[in-house]
C-alpha atoms as a PDB file:
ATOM      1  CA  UNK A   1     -36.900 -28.919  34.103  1.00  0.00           C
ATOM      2  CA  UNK A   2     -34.377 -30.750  31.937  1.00  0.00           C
ATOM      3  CA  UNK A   3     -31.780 -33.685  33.771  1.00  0.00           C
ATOM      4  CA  UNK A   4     -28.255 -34.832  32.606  1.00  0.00           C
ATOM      5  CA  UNK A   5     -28.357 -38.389  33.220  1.00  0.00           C
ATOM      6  CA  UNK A   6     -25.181 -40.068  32.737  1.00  0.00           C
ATOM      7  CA  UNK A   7     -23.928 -43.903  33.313  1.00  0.00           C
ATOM      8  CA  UNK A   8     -20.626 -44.838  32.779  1.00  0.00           C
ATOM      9  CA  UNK A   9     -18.168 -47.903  34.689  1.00  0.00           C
ATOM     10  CA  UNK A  10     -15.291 -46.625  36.948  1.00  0.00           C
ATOM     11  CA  UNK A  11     -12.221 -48.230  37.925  1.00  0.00           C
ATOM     12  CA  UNK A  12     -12.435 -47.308  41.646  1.00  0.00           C
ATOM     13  CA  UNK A  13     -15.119 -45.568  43.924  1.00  0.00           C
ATOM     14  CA  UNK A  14     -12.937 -43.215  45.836  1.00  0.00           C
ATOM     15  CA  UNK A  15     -11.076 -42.562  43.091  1.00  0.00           C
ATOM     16  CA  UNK A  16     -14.164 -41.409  40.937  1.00  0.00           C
ATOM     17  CA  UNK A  17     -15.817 -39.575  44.224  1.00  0.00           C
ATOM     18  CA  UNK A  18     -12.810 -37.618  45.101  1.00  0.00           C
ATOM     19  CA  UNK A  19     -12.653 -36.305  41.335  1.00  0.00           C
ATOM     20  CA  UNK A  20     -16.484 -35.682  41.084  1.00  0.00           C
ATOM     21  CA  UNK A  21     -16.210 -33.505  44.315  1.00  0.00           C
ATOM     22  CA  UNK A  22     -13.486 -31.224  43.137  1.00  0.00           C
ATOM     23  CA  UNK A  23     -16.010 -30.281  40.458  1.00  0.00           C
ATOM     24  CA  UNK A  24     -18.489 -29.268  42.697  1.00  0.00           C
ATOM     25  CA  UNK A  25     -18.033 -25.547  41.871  1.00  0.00           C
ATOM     26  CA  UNK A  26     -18.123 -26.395  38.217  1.00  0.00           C
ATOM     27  CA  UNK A  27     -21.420 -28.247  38.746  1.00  0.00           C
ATOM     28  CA  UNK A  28     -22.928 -24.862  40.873  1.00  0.00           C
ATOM     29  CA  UNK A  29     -22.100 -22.559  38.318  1.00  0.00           C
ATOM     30  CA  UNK A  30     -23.578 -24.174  35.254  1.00  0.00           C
ATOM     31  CA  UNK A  31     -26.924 -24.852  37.249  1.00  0.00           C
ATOM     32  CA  UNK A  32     -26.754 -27.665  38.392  1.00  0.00           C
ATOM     33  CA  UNK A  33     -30.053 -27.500  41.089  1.00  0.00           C
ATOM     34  CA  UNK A  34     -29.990 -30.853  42.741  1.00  0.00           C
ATOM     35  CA  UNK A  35     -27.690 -33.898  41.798  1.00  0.00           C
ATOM     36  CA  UNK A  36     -28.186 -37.554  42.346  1.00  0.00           C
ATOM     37  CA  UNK A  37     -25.317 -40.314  42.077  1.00  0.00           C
ATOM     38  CA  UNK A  38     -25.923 -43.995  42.551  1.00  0.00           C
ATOM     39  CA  UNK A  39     -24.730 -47.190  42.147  1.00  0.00           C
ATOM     40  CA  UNK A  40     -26.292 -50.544  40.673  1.00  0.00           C
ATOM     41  CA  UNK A  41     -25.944 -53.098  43.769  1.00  0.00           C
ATOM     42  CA  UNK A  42     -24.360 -55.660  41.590  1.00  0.00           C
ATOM     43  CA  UNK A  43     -22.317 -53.596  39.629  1.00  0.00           C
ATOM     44  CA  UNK A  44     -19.626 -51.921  41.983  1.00  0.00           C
ATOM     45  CA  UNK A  45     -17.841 -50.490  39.069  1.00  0.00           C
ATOM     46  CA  UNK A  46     -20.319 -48.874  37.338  1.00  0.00           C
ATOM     47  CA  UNK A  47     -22.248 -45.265  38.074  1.00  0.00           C
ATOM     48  CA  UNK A  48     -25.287 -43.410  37.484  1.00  0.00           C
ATOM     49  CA  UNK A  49     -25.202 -39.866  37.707  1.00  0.00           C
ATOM     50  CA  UNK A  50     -28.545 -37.371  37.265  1.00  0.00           C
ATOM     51  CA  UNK A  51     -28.204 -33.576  37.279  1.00  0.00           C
ATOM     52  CA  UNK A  52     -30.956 -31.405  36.928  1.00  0.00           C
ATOM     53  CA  UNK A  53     -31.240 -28.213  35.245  1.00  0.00           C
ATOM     54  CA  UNK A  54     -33.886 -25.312  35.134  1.00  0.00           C
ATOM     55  CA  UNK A  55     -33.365 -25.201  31.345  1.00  0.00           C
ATOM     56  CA  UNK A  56     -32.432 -27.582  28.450  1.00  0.00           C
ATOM     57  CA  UNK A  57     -29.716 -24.930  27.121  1.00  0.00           C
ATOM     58  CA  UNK A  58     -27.725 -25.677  30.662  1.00  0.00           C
ATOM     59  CA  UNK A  59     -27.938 -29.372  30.671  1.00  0.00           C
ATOM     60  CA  UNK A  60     -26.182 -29.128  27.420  1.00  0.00           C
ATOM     61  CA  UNK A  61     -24.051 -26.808  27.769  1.00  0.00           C
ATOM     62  CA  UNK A  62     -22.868 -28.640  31.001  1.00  0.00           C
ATOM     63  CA  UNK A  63     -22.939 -31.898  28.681  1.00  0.00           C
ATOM     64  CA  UNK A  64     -20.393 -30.151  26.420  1.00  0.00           C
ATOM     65  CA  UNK A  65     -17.974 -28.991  29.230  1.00  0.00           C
ATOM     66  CA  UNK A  66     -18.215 -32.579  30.456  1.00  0.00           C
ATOM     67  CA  UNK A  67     -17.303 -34.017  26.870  1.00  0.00           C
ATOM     68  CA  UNK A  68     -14.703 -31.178  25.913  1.00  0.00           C
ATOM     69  CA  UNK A  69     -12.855 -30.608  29.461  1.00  0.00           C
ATOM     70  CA  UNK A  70     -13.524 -33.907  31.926  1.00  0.00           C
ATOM     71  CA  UNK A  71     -13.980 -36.607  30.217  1.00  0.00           C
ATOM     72  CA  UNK A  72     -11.337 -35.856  27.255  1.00  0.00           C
ATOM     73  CA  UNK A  73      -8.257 -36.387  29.916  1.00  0.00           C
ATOM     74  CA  UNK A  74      -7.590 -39.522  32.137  1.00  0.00           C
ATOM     75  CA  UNK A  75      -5.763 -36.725  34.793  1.00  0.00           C
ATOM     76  CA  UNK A  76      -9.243 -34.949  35.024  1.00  0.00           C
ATOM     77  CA  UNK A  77     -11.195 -38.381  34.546  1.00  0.00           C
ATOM     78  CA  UNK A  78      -9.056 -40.711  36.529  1.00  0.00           C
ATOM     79  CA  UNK A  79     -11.168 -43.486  37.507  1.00  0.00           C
ATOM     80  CA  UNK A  80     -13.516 -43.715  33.911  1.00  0.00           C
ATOM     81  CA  UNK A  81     -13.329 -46.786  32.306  1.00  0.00           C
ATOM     82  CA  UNK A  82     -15.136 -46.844  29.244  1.00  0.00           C
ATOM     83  CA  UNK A  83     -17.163 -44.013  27.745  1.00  0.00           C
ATOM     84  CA  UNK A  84     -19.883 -42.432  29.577  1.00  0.00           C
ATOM     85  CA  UNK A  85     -23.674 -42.779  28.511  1.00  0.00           C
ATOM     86  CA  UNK A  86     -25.201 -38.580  28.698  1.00  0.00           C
ATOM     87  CA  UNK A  87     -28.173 -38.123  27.256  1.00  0.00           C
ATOM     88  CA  UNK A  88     -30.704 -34.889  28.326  1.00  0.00           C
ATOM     89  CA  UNK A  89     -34.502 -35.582  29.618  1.00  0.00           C
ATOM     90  CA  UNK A  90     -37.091 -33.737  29.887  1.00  0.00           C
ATOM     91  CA  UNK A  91     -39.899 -34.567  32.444  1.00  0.00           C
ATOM     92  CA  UNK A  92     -43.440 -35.171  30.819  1.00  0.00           C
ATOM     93  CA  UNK A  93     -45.835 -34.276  32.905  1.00  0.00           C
ATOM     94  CA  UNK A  94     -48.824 -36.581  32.372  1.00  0.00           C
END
């Protein structure tokens, strides 16, 4: 099991939420099995995102698509402020 976990700050909530749900499909069909977004309490501008993935190769490859095709244009980014934090973990099982 591999997990995108991202963290980046936002200009507005509903701005960022309405653009993260019109990639839903995008997020199905690259594997995404169970998503988790949240929010520091005292940071209202800033968001945490973890994906998870059956395999490393998808959270990558979803990693890429986020780097080359979202987050590369503010009309398909619109409430990113900053550049987001993505980095792919692996659970160790202890």
């Amino acid at each position: 099991m591999a997990s995108l976990h991202i963290e980046h700050p936002i200009t507005d909530l509903n701005t960022w939420f309405s653009a993260y749900t019109a990639f839903g499909d995008a997020r199905r069909n690259a594997g995404v099995l169970k998503e988790t977004v949240r929010r520091p309490d005292d940071e209202p501008h800033y968001i945490v995102v973890d994906l998870e993935f059956d395999t490393n190769e998808h959270a990558h490859a979803f990693l890429e698509f986020l780097r080359t095709n979202i987050w590369s244009s503010p009309a398909t980014s619109p409430a990113l402020d900053g550049t987001p934090n993505a980095k792919v973990l692996n659970t160790i099982n202890l």
